[in-house]
Protein backbone atom coordinates (compact mmCIF):
# COMPACT_ATOMS: atom_id res chain seq x y z
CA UNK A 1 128.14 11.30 -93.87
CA UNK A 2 131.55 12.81 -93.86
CA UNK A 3 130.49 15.93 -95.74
CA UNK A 4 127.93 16.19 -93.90
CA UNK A 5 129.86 16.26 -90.56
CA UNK A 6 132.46 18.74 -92.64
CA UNK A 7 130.14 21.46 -93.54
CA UNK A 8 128.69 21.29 -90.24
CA UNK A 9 132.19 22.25 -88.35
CA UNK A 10 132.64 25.03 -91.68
CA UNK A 11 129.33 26.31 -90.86
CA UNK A 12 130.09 26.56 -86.65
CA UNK A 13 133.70 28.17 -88.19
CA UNK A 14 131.86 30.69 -89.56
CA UNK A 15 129.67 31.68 -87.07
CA UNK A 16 132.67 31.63 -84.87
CA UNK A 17 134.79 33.92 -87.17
CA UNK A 18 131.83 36.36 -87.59
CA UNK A 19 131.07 36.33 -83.71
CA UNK A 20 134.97 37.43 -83.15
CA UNK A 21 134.82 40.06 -85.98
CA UNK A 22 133.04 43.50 -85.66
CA UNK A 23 132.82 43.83 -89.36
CA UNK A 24 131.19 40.42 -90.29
CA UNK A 25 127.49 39.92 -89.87
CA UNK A 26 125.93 36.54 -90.24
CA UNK A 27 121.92 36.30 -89.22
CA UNK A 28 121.54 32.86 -88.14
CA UNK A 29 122.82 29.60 -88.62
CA UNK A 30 120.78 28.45 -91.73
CA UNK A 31 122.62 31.56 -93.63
CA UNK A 32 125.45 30.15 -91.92
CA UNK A 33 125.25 26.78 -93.73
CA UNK A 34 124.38 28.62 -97.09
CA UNK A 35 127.59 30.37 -96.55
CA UNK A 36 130.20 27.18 -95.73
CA UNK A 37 128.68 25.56 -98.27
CA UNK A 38 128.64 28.53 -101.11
CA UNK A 39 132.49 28.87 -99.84
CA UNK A 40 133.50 25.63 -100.63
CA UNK A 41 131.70 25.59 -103.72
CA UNK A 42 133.84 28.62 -104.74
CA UNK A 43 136.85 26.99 -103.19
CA UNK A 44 136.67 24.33 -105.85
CA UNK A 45 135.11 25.93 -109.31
CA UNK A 46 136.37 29.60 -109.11
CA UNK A 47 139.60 29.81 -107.16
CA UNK A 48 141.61 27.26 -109.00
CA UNK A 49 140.82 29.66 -112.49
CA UNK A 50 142.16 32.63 -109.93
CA UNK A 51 145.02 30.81 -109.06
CA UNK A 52 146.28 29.80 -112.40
CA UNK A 53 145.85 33.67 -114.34
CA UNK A 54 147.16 35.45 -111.05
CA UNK A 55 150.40 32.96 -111.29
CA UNK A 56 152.85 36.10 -112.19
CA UNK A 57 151.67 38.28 -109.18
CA UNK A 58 151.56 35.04 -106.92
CA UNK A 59 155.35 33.98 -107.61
CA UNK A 60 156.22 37.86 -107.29
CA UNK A 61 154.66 38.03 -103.77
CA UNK A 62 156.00 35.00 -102.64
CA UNK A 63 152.17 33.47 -102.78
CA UNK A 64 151.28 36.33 -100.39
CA UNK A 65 148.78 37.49 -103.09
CA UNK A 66 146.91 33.84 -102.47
CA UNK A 67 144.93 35.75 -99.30
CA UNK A 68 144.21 38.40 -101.47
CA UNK A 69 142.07 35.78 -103.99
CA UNK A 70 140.76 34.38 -100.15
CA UNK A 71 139.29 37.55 -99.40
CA UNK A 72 137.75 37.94 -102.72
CA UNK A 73 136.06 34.62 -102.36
CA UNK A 74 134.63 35.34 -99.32
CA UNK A 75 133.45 39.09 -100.75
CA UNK A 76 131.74 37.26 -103.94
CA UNK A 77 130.15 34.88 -101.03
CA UNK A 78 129.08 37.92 -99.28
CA UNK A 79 127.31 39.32 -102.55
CA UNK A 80 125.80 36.28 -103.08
CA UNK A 81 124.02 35.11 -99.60
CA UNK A 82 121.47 37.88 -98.36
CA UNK A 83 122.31 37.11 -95.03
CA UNK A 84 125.85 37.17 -94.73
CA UNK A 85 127.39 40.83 -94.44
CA UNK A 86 131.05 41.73 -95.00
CA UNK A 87 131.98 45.22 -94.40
CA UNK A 88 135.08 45.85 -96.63
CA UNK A 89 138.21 43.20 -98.18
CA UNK A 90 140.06 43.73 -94.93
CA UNK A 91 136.93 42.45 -93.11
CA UNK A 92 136.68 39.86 -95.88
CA UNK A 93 140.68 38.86 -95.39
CA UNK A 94 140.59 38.75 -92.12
CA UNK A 95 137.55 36.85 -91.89
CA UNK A 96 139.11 34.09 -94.23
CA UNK A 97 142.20 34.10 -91.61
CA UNK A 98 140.09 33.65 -88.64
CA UNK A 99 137.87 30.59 -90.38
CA UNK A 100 141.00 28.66 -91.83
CA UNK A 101 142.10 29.26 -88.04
CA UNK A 102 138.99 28.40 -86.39
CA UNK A 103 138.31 25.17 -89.16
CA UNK A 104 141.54 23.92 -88.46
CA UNK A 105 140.61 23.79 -84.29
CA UNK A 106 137.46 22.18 -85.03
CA UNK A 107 138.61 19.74 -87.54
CA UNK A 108 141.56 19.04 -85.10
CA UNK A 109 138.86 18.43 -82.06
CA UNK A 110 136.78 16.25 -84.20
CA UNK A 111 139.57 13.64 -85.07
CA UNK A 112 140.63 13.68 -81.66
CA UNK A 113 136.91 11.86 -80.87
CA UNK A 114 138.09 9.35 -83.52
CA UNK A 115 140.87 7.90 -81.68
């Protein structure tokens, strides 16, 4: 049930994010689900394999070059969901700013239920 509850704050993130960004386009909140739960997928298969060959340019730039392999997660989501619309990788990294931002509220307000 916990997943369950987690991809449906990802998926409200993400219609947040795109709602707050001109350059994001998400059609409806089905495409929305596709998309928080394509992201994670990618999140846990492809971004580790990004991580570990980029580990020269990461150290060098101080892991700033981490939100570069962020935006080209969310890019490769974007080319993957018909839906789901990113206009360029500054779109794309600001987008994955705004829903780590935005996922962070909502998980926050969530666990604040719990107590």
């Amino acid at each position: 049930m916990n997943i369950f509850v987690k991809i449906l704050l990802s998926s409200i993130a993400v219609i947040i994010a795109s709602y707050l960004l001109p350059g994001v386009y998400v059609e409806d909140f089905i495409t929305a689900i596709i998309i928080a739960v394509l992201i994670s997928l990618l999140n846990v298969t492809i971004k580790p394999l990004l991580i570990i060959l980029t580990i020269p340019i990461t150290v060098l730039t101080l892991g700033l070059f981490l939100l570069v392999i962020n935006g080209l997660i969310i890019l490769l989501a974007g080319s993957i969901v018909p839906g789901f619309v990113v206009d360029s990788f500054w779109w794309a990294l600001i987008f994955s700013l705004v829903l780590s931002l935005v996922n962070s509220l909502l998980a926050d307000l969530s666990k604040d239920g719990q107590k």
